[in-house]
C-alpha atoms as a PDB file:
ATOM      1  CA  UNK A   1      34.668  92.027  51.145  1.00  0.00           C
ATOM      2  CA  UNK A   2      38.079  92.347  51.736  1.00  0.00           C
ATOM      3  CA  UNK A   3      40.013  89.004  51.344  1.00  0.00           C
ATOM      4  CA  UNK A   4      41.610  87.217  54.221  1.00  0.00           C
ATOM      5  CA  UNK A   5      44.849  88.454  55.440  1.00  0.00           C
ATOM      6  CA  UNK A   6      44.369  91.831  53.965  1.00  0.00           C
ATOM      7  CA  UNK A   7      44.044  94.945  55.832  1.00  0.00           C
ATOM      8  CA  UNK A   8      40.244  96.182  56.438  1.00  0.00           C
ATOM      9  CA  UNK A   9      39.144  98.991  53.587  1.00  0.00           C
ATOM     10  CA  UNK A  10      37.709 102.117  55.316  1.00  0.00           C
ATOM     11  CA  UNK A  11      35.964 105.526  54.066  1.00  0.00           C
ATOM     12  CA  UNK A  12      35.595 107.926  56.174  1.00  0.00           C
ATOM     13  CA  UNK A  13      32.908 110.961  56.299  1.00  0.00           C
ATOM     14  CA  UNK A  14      33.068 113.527  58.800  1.00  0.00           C
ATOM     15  CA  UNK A  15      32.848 117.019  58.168  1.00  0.00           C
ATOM     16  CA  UNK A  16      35.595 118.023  60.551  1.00  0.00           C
ATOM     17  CA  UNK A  17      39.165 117.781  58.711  1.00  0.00           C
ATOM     18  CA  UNK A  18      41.389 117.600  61.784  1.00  0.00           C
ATOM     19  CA  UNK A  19      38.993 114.649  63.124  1.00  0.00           C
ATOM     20  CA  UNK A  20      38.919 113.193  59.562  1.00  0.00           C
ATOM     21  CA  UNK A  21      43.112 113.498  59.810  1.00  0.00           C
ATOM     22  CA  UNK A  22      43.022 112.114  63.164  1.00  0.00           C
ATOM     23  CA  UNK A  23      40.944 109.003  62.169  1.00  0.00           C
ATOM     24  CA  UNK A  24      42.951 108.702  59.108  1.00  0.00           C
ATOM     25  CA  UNK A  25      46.133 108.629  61.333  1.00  0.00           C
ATOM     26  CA  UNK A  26      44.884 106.171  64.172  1.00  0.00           C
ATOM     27  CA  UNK A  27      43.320 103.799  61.582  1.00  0.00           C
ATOM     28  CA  UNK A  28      46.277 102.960  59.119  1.00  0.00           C
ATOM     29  CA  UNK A  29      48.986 103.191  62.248  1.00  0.00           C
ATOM     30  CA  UNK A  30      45.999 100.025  63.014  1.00  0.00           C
ATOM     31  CA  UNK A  31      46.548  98.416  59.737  1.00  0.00           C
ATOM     32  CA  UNK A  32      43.703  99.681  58.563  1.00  0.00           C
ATOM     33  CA  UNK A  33      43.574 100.624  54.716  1.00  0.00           C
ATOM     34  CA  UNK A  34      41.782 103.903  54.019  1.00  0.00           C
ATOM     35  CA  UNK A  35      40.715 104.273  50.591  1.00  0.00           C
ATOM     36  CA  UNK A  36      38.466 107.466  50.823  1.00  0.00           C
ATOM     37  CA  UNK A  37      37.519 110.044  52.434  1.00  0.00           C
ATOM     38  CA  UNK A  38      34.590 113.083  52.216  1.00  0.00           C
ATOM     39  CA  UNK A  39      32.840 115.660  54.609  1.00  0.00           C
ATOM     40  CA  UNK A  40      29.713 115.205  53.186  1.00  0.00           C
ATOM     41  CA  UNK A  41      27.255 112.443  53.489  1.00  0.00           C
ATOM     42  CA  UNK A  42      25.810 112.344  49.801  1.00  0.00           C
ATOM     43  CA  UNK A  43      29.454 111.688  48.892  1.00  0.00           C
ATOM     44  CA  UNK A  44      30.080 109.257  51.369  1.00  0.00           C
ATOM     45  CA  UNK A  45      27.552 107.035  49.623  1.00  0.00           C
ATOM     46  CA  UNK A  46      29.173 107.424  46.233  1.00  0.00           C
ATOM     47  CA  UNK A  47      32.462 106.832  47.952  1.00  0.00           C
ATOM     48  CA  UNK A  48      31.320 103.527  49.638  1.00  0.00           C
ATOM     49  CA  UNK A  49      29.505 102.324  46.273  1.00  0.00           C
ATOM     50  CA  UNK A  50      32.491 102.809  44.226  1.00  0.00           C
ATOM     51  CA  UNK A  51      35.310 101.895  46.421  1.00  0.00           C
ATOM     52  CA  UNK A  52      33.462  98.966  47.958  1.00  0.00           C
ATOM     53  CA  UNK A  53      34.736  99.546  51.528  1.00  0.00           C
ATOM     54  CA  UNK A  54      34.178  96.784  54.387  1.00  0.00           C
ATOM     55  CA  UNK A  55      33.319  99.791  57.204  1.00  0.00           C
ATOM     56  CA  UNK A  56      32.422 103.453  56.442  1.00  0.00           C
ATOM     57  CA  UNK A  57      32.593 106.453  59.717  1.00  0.00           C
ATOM     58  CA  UNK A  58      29.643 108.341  59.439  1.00  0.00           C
ATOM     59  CA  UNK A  59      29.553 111.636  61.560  1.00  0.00           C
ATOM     60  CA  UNK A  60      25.999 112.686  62.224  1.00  0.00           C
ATOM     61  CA  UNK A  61      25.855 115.706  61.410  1.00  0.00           C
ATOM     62  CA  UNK A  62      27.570 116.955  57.552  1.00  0.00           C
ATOM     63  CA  UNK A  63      26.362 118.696  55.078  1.00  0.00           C
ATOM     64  CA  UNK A  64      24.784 117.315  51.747  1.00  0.00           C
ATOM     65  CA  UNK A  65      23.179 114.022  53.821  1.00  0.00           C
ATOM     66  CA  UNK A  66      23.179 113.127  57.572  1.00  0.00           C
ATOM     67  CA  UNK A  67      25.280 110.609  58.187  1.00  0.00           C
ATOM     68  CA  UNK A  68      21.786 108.405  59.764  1.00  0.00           C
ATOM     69  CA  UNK A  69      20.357 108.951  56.325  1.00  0.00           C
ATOM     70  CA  UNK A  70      23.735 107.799  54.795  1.00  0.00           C
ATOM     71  CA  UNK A  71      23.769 104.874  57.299  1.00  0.00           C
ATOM     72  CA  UNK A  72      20.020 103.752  55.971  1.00  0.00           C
ATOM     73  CA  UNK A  73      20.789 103.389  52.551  1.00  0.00           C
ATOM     74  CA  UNK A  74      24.197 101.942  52.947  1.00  0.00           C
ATOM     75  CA  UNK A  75      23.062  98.754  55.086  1.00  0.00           C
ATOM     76  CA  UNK A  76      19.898  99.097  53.224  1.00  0.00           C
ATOM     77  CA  UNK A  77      22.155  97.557  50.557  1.00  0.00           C
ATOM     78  CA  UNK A  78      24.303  95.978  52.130  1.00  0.00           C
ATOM     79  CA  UNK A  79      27.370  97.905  51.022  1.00  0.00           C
ATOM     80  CA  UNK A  80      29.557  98.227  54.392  1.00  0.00           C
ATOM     81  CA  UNK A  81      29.855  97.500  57.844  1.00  0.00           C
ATOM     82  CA  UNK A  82      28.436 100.998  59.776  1.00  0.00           C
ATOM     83  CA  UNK A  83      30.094 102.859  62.597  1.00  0.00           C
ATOM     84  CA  UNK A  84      28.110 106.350  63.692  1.00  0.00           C
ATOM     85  CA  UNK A  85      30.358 109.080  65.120  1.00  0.00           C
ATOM     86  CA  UNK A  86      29.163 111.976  66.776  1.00  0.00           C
ATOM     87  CA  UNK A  87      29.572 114.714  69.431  1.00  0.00           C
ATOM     88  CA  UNK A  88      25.681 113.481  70.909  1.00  0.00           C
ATOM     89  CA  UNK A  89      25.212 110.450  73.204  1.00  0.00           C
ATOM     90  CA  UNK A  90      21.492 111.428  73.713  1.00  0.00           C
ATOM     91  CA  UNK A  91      19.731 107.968  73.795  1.00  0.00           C
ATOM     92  CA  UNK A  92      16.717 108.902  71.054  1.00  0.00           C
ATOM     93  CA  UNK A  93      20.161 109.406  68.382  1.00  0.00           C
ATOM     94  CA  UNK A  94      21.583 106.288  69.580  1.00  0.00           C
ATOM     95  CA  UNK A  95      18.368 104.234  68.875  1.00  0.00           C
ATOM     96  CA  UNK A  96      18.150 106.278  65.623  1.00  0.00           C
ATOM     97  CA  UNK A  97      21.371 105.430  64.681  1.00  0.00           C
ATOM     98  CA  UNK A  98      20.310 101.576  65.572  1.00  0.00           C
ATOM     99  CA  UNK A  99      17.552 101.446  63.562  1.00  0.00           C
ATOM    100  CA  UNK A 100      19.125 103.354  60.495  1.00  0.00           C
ATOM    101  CA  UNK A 101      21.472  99.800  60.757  1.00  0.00           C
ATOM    102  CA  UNK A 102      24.802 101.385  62.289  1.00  0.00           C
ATOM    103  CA  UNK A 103      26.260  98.227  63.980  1.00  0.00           C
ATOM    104  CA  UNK A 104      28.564 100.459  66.698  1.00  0.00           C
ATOM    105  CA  UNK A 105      28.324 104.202  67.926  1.00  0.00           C
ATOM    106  CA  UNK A 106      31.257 105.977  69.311  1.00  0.00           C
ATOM    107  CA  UNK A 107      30.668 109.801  71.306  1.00  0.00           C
ATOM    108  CA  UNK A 108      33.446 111.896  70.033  1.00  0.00           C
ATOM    109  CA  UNK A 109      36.234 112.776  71.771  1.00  0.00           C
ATOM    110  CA  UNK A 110      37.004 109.321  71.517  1.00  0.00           C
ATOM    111  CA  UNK A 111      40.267 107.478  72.719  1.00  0.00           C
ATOM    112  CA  UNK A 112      41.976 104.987  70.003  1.00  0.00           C
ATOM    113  CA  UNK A 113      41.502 102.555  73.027  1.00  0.00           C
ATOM    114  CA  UNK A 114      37.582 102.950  72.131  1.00  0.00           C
ATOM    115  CA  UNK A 115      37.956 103.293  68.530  1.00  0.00           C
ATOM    116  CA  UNK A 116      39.307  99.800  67.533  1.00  0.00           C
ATOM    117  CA  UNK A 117      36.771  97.683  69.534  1.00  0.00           C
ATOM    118  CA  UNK A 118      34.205  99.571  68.262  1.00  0.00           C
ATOM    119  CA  UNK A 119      35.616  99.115  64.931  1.00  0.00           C
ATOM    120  CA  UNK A 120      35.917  95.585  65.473  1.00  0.00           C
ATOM    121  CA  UNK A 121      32.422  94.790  66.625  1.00  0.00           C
ATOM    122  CA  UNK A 122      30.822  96.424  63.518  1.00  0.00           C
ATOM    123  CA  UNK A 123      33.334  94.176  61.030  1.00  0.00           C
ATOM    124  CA  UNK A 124      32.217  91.556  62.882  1.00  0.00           C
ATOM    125  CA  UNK A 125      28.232  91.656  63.382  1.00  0.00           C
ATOM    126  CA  UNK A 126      28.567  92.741  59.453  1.00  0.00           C
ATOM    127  CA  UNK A 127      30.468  89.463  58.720  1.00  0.00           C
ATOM    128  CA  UNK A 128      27.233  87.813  60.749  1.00  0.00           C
ATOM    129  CA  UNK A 129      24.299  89.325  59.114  1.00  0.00           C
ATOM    130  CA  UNK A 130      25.949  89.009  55.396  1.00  0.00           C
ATOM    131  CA  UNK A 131      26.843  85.254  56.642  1.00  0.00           C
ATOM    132  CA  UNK A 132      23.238  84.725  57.733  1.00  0.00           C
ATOM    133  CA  UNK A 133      21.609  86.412  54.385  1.00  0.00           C
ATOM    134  CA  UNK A 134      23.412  84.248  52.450  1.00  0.00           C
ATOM    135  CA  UNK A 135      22.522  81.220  53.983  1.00  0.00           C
ATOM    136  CA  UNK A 136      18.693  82.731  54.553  1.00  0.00           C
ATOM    137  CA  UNK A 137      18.973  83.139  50.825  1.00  0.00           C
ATOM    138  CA  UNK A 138      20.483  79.840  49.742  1.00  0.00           C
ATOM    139  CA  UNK A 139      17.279  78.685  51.964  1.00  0.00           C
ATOM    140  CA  UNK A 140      14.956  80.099  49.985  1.00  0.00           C
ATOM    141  CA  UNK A 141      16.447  79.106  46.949  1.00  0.00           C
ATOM    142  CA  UNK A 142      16.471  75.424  48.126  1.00  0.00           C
ATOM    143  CA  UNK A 143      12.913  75.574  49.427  1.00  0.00           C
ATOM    144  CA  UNK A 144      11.581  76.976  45.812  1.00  0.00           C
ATOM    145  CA  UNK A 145      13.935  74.304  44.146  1.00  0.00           C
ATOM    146  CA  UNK A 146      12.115  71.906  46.138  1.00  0.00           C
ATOM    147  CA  UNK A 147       8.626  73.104  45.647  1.00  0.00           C
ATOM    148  CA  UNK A 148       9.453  73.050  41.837  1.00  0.00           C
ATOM    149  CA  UNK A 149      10.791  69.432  42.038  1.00  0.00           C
ATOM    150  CA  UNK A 150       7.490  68.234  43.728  1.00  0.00           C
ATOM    151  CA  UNK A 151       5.119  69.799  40.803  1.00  0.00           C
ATOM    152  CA  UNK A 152       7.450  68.273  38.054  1.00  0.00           C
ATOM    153  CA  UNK A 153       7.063  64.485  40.000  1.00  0.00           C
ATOM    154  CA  UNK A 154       3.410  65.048  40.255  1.00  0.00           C
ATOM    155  CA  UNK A 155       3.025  66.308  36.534  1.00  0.00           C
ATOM    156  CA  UNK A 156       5.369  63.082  35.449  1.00  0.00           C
ATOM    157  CA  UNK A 157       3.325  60.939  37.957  1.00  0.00           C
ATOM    158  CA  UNK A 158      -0.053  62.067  36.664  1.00  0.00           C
ATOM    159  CA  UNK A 159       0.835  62.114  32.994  1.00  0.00           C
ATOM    160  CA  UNK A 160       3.470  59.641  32.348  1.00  0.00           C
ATOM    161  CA  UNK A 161       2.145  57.105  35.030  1.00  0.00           C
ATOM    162  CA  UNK A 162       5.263  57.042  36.997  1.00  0.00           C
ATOM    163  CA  UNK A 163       5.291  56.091  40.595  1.00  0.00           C
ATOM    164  CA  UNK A 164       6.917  59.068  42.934  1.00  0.00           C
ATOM    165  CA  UNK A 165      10.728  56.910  42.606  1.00  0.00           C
ATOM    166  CA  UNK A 166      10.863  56.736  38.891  1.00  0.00           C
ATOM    167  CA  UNK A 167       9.403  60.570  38.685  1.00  0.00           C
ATOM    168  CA  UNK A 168      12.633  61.431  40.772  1.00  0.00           C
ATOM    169  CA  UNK A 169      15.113  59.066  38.955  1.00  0.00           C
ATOM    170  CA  UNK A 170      13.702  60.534  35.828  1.00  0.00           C
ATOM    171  CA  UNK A 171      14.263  64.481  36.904  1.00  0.00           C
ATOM    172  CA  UNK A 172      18.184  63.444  38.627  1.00  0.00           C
ATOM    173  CA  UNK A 173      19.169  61.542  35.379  1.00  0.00           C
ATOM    174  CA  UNK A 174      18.104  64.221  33.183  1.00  0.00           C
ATOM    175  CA  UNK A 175      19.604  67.115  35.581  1.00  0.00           C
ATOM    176  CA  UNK A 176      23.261  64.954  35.537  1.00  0.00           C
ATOM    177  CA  UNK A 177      22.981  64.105  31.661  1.00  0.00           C
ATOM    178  CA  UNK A 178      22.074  67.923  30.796  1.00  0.00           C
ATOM    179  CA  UNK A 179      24.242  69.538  33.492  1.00  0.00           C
ATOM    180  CA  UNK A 180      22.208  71.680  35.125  1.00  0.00           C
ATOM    181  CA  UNK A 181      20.534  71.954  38.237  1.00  0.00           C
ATOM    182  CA  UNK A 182      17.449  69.513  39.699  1.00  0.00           C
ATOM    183  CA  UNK A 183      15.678  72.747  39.815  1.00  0.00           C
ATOM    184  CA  UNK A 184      16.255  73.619  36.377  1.00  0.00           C
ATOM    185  CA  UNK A 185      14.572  70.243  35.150  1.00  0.00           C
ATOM    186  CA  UNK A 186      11.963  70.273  36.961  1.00  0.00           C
ATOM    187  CA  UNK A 187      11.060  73.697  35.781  1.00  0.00           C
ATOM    188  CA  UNK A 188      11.070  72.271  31.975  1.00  0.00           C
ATOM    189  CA  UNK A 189       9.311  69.456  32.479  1.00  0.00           C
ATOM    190  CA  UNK A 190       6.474  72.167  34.476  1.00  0.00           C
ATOM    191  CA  UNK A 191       6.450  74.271  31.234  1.00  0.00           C
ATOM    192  CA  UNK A 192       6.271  71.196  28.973  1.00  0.00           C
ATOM    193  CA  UNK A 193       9.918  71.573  27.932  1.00  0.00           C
ATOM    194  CA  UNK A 194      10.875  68.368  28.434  1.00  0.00           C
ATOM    195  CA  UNK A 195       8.671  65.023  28.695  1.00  0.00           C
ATOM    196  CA  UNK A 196       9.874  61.174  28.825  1.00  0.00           C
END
């Protein structure tokens, strides 16, 4: 992710040169920074793993890979922000283009005047979903920290006798003394690692 203050890193792929020039052209007179660009859709997932964009242009149709198939396996990992161009505003592409993760769609011939917004409502529901994977993850991680915490004060409970207080004062003197996570001491005293 690009840090704050700097410009926005773009690749784009579309198969058309003079609409790849024109894009190039509208974006950076925008501020935009564009740090690659390909007519094919195998390349434009290459491009966007390497050069760690924060949106990639996909035109449906190029050669090598389609931009929806590029568009699946770019937010399937998360790589870049997604915005599908294309000449077809049929609504079965649109919903395809949806559920291959694009965040915006724009019908070409576009205006710039429909360009940025739709530029800056991918950036942005991007920003959202990484935001709220992170903090799904860091969820997760606290919930499994927490389940691992309980088994280590019932193991010191039912084998050291402590009550549930001690078990804990036990596990948070022994994470601060170590320095290393709650989690990580309750794990060793689960796998016998470390008793009283």
């Amino acid at each position: 992710m690009t840090p704050a203050g700097a410009s926005p890193r773009v690749v784009i792929a579309e198969d058309e040169a003079i609409i790849r020039l024109d894009l190039k052209e509208l974006l950076e007179e925008e501020g935009y920074d564009v740090v690659g660009e390909t007519g094919r859709g195998d390349e434009a997932i290459d491009l966007v793993r390497d050069l760690v964009p924060d949106l990639v242009i996909l035109d449906v149709k190029m050669p090598g890979l389609d931009g929806l198939s590029a568009a699946r396996q770019i937010t399937s990992e998360r790589l870049a922000a997604v915005l599908i161009l294309t000449a077809f505003s049929q609504r079965d592409l649109v919903e395809q283009a949806r559920d291959a993760g694009a965040l915006a769609y724009l019908v070409k011939p576009f205006q710039k005047s429909d360009l940025m917004p739709a530029i800056e409502v991918a950036l942005a529901r991007h920003t959202e979903l990484t935001s709220l994977e992170r903090h799904v993850e860091d969820l997760e991680e606290r919930l499994e920290s927490r389940k691992l915490i309980d088994r280590a004060k019932g193991r010191l409970m039912d084998e050291q006798g402590y009550d549930e207080h001690a078990a804990w004062r036990f596990i948070q003197t022994q994470a601060m003394s170590n320095r290393v996570k709650i989690g990580e001491i309750a794990r060793r005293i689960i796998d016998r690692e470390l008793t009283p």
